[in-house]
PDB file of N, CA and C in Angstrom:
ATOM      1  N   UNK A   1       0.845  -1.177   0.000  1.00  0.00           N
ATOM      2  CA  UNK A   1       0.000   0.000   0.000  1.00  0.00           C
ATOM      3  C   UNK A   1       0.892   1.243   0.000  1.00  0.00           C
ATOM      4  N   UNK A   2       0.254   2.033  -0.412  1.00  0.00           N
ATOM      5  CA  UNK A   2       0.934   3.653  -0.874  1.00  0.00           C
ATOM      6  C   UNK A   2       0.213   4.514  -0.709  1.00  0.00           C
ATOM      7  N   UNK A   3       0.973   5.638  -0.034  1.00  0.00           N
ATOM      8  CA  UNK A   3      -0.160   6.834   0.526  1.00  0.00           C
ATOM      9  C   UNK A   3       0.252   7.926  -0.910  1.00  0.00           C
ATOM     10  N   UNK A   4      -0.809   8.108  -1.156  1.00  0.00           N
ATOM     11  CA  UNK A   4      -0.771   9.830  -2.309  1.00  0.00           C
ATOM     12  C   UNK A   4      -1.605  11.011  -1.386  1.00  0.00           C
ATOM     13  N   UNK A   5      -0.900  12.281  -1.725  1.00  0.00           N
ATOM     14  CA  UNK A   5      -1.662  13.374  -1.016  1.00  0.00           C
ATOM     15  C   UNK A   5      -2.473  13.976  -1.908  1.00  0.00           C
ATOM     16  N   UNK A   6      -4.087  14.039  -1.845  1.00  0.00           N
ATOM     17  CA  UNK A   6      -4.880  14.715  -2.846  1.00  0.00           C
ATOM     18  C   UNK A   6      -5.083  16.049  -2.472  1.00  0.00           C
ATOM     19  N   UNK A   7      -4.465  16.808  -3.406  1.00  0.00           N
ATOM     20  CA  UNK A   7      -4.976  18.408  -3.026  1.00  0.00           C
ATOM     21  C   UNK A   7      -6.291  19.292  -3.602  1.00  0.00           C
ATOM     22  N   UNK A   8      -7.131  19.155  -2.956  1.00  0.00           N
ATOM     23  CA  UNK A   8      -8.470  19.647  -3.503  1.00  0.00           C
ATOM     24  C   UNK A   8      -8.462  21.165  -3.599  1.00  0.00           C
ATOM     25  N   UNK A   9      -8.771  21.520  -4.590  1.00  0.00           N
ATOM     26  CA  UNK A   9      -8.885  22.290  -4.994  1.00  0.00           C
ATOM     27  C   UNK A   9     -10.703  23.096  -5.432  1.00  0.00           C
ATOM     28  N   UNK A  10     -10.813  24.430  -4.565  1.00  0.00           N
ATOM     29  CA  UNK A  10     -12.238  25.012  -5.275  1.00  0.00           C
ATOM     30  C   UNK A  10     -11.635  26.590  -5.337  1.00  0.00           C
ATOM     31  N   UNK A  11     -11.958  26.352  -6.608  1.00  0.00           N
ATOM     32  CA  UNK A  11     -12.377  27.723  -7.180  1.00  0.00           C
ATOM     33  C   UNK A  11     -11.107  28.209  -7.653  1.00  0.00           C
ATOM     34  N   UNK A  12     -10.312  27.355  -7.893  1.00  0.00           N
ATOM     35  CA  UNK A  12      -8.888  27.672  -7.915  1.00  0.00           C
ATOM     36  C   UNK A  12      -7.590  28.045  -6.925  1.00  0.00           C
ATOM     37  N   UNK A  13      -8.293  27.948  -6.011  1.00  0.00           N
ATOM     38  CA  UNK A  13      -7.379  28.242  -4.678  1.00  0.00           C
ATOM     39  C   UNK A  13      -7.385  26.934  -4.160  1.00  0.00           C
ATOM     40  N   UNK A  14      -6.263  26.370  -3.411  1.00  0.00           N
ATOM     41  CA  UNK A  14      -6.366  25.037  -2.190  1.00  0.00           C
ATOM     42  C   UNK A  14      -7.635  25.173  -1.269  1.00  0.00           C
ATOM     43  N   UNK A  15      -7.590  24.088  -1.299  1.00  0.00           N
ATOM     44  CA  UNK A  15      -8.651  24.126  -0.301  1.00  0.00           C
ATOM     45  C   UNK A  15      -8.154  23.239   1.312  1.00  0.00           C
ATOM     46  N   UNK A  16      -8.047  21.763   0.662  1.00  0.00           N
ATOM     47  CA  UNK A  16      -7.157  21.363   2.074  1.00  0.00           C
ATOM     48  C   UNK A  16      -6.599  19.801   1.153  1.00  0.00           C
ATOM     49  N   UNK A  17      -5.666  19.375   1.911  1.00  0.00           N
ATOM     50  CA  UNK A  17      -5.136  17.790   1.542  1.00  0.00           C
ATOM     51  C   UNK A  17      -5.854  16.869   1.835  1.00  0.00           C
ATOM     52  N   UNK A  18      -5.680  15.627   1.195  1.00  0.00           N
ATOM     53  CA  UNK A  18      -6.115  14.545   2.029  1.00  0.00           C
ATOM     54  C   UNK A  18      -5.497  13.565   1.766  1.00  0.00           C
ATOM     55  N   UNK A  19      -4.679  12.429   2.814  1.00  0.00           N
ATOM     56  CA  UNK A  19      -3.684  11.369   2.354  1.00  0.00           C
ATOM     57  C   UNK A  19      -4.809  10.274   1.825  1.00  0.00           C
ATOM     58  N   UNK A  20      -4.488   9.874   0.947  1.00  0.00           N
ATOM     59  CA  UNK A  20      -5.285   8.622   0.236  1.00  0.00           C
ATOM     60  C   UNK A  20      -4.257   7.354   0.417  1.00  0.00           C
ATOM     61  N   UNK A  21      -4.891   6.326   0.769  1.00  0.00           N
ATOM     62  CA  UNK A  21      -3.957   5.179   0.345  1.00  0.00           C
ATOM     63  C   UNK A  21      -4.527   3.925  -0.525  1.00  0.00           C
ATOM     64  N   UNK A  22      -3.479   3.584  -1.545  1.00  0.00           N
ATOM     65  CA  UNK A  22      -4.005   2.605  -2.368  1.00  0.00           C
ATOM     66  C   UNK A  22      -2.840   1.844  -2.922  1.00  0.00           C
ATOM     67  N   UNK A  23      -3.499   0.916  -3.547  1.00  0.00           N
ATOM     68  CA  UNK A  23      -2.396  -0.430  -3.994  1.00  0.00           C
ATOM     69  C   UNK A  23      -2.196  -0.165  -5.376  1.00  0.00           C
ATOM     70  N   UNK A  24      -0.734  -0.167  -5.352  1.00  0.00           N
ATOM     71  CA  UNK A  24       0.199   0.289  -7.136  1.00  0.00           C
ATOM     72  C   UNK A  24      -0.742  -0.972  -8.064  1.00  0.00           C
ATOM     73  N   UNK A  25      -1.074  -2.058  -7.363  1.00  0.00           N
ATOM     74  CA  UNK A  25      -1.096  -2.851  -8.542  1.00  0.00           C
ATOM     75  C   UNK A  25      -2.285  -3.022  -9.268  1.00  0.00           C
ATOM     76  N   UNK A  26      -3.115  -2.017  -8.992  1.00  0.00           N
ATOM     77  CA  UNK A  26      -4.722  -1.759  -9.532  1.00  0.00           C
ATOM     78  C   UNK A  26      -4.424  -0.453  -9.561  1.00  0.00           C
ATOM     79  N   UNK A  27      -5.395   0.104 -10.824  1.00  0.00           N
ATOM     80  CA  UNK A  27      -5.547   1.588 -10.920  1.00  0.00           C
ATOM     81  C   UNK A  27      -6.157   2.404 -10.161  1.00  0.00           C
ATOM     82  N   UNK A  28      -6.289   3.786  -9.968  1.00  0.00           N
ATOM     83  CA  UNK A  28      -6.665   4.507  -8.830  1.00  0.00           C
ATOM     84  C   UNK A  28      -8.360   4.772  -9.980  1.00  0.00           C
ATOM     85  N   UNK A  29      -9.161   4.362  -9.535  1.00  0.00           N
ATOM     86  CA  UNK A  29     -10.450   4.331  -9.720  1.00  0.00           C
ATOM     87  C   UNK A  29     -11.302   5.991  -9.406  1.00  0.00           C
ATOM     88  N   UNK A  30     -11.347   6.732 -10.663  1.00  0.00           N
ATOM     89  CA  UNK A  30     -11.513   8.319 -10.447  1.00  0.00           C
ATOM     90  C   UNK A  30     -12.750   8.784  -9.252  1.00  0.00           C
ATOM     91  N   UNK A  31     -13.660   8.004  -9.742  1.00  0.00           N
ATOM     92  CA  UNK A  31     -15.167   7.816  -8.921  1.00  0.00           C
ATOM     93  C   UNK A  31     -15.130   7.532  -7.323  1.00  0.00           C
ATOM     94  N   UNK A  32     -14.070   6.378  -7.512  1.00  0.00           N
ATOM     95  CA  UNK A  32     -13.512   5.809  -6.233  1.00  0.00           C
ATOM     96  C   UNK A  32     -12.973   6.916  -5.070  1.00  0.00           C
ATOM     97  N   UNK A  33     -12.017   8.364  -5.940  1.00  0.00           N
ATOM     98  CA  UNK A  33     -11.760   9.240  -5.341  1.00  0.00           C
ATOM     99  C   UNK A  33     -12.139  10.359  -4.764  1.00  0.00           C
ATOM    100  N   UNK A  34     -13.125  10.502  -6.105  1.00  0.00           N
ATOM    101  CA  UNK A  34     -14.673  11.489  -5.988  1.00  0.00           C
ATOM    102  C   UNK A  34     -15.401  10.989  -4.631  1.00  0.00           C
ATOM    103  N   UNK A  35     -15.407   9.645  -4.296  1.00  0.00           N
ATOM    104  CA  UNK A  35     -16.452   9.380  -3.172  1.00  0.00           C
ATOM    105  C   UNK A  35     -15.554   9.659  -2.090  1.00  0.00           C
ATOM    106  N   UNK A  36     -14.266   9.376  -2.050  1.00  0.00           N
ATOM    107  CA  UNK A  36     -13.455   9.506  -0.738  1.00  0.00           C
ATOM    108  C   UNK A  36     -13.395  11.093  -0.166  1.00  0.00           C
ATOM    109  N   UNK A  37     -13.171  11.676  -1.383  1.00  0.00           N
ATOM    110  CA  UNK A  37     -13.139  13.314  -0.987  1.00  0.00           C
ATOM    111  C   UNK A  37     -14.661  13.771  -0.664  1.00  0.00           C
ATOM    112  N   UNK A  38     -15.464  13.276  -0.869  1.00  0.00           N
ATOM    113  CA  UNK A  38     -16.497  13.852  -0.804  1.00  0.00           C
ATOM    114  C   UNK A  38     -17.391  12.879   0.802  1.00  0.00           C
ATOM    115  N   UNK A  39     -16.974  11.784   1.296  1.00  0.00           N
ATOM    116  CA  UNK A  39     -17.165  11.657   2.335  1.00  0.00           C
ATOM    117  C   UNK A  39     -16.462  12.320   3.208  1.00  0.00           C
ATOM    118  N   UNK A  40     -15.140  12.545   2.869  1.00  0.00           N
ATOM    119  CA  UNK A  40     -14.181  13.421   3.981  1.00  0.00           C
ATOM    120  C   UNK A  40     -14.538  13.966   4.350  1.00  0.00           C
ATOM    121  N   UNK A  41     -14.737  15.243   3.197  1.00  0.00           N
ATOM    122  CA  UNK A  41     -15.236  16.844   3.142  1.00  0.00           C
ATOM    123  C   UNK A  41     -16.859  16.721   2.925  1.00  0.00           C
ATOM    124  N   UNK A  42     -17.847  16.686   3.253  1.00  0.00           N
ATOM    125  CA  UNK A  42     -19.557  16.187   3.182  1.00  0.00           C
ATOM    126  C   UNK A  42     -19.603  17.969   2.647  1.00  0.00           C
ATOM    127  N   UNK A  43     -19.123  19.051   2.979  1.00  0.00           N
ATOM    128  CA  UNK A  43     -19.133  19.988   2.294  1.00  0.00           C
ATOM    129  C   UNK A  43     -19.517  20.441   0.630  1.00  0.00           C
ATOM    130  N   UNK A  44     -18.566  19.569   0.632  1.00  0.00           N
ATOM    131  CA  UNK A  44     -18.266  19.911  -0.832  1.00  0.00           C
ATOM    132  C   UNK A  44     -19.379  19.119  -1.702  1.00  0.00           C
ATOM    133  N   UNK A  45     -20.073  18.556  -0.952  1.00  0.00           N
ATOM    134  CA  UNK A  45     -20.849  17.505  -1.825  1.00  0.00           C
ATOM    135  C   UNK A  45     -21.593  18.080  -2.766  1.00  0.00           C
ATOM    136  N   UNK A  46     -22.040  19.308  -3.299  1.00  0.00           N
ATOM    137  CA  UNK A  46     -22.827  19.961  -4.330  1.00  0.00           C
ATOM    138  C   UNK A  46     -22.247  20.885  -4.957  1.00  0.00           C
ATOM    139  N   UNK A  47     -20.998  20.916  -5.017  1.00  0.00           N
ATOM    140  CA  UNK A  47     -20.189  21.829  -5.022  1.00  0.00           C
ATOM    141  C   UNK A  47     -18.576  21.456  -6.335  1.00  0.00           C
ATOM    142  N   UNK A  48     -18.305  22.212  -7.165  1.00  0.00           N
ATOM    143  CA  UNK A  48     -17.471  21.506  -8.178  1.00  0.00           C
ATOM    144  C   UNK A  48     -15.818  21.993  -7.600  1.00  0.00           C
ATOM    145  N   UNK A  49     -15.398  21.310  -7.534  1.00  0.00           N
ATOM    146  CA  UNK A  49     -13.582  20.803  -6.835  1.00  0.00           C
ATOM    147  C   UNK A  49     -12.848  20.269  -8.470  1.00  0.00           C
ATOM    148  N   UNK A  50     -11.893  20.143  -8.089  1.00  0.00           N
ATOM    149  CA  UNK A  50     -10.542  19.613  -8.491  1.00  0.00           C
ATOM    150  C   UNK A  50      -9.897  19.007  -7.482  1.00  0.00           C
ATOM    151  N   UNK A  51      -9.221  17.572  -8.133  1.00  0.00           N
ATOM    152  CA  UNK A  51      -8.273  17.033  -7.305  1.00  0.00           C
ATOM    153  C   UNK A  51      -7.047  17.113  -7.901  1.00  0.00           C
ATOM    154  N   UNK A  52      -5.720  17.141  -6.944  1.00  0.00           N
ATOM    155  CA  UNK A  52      -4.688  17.055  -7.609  1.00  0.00           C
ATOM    156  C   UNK A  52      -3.893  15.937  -7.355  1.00  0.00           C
ATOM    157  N   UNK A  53      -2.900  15.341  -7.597  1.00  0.00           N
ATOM    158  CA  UNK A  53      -2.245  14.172  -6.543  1.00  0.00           C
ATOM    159  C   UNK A  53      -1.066  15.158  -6.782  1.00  0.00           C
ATOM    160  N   UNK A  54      -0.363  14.896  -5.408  1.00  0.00           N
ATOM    161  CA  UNK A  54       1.121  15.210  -5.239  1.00  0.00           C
ATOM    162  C   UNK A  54       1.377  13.934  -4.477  1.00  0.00           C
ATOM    163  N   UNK A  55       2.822  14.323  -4.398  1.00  0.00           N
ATOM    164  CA  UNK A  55       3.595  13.507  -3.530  1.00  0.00           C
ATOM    165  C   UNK A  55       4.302  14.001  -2.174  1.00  0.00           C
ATOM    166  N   UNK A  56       4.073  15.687  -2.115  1.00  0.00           N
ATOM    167  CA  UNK A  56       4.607  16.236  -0.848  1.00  0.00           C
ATOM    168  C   UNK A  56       3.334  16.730  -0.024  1.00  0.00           C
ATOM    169  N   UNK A  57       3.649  16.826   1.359  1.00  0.00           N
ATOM    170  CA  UNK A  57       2.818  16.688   2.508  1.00  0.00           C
ATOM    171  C   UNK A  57       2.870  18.032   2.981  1.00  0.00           C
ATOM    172  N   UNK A  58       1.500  18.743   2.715  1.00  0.00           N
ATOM    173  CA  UNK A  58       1.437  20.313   2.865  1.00  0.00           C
ATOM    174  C   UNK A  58       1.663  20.521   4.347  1.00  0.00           C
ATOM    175  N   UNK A  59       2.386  21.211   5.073  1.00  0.00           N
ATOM    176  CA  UNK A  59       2.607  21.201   6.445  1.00  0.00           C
ATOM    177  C   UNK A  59       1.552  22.097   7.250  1.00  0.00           C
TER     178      UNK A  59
END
């Protein structure tokens, strides 16, 4: 397993991170991510975002 940091993004500004973790040997499932960010954040649920993946950990 492998952690990626998703940086959500609204309106063009950050909004906040979120560490995701998933297995290299299956693809990262887009929908799959859409639901994770959007249980996180229940906010955002009507609301249009961007995700980004990085690999560094916003402090």
């Amino acid at each position: 397993m492998q952690t990626i940091y998703l940086d959500i993004m609204v309106g063009g500004r950050f909004y906040r991170q979120l560490p995701y973790t998933y297995c290299p040997l299956w693809p990262v499932d887009t929908d799959e991510v859409h639901d994770f960010v959007v249980r996180n954040l229940p906010s955002l649920r009507n609301k249009t975002f961007n995700i980004l993946f990085s690999n560094a950990k916003v402090i």
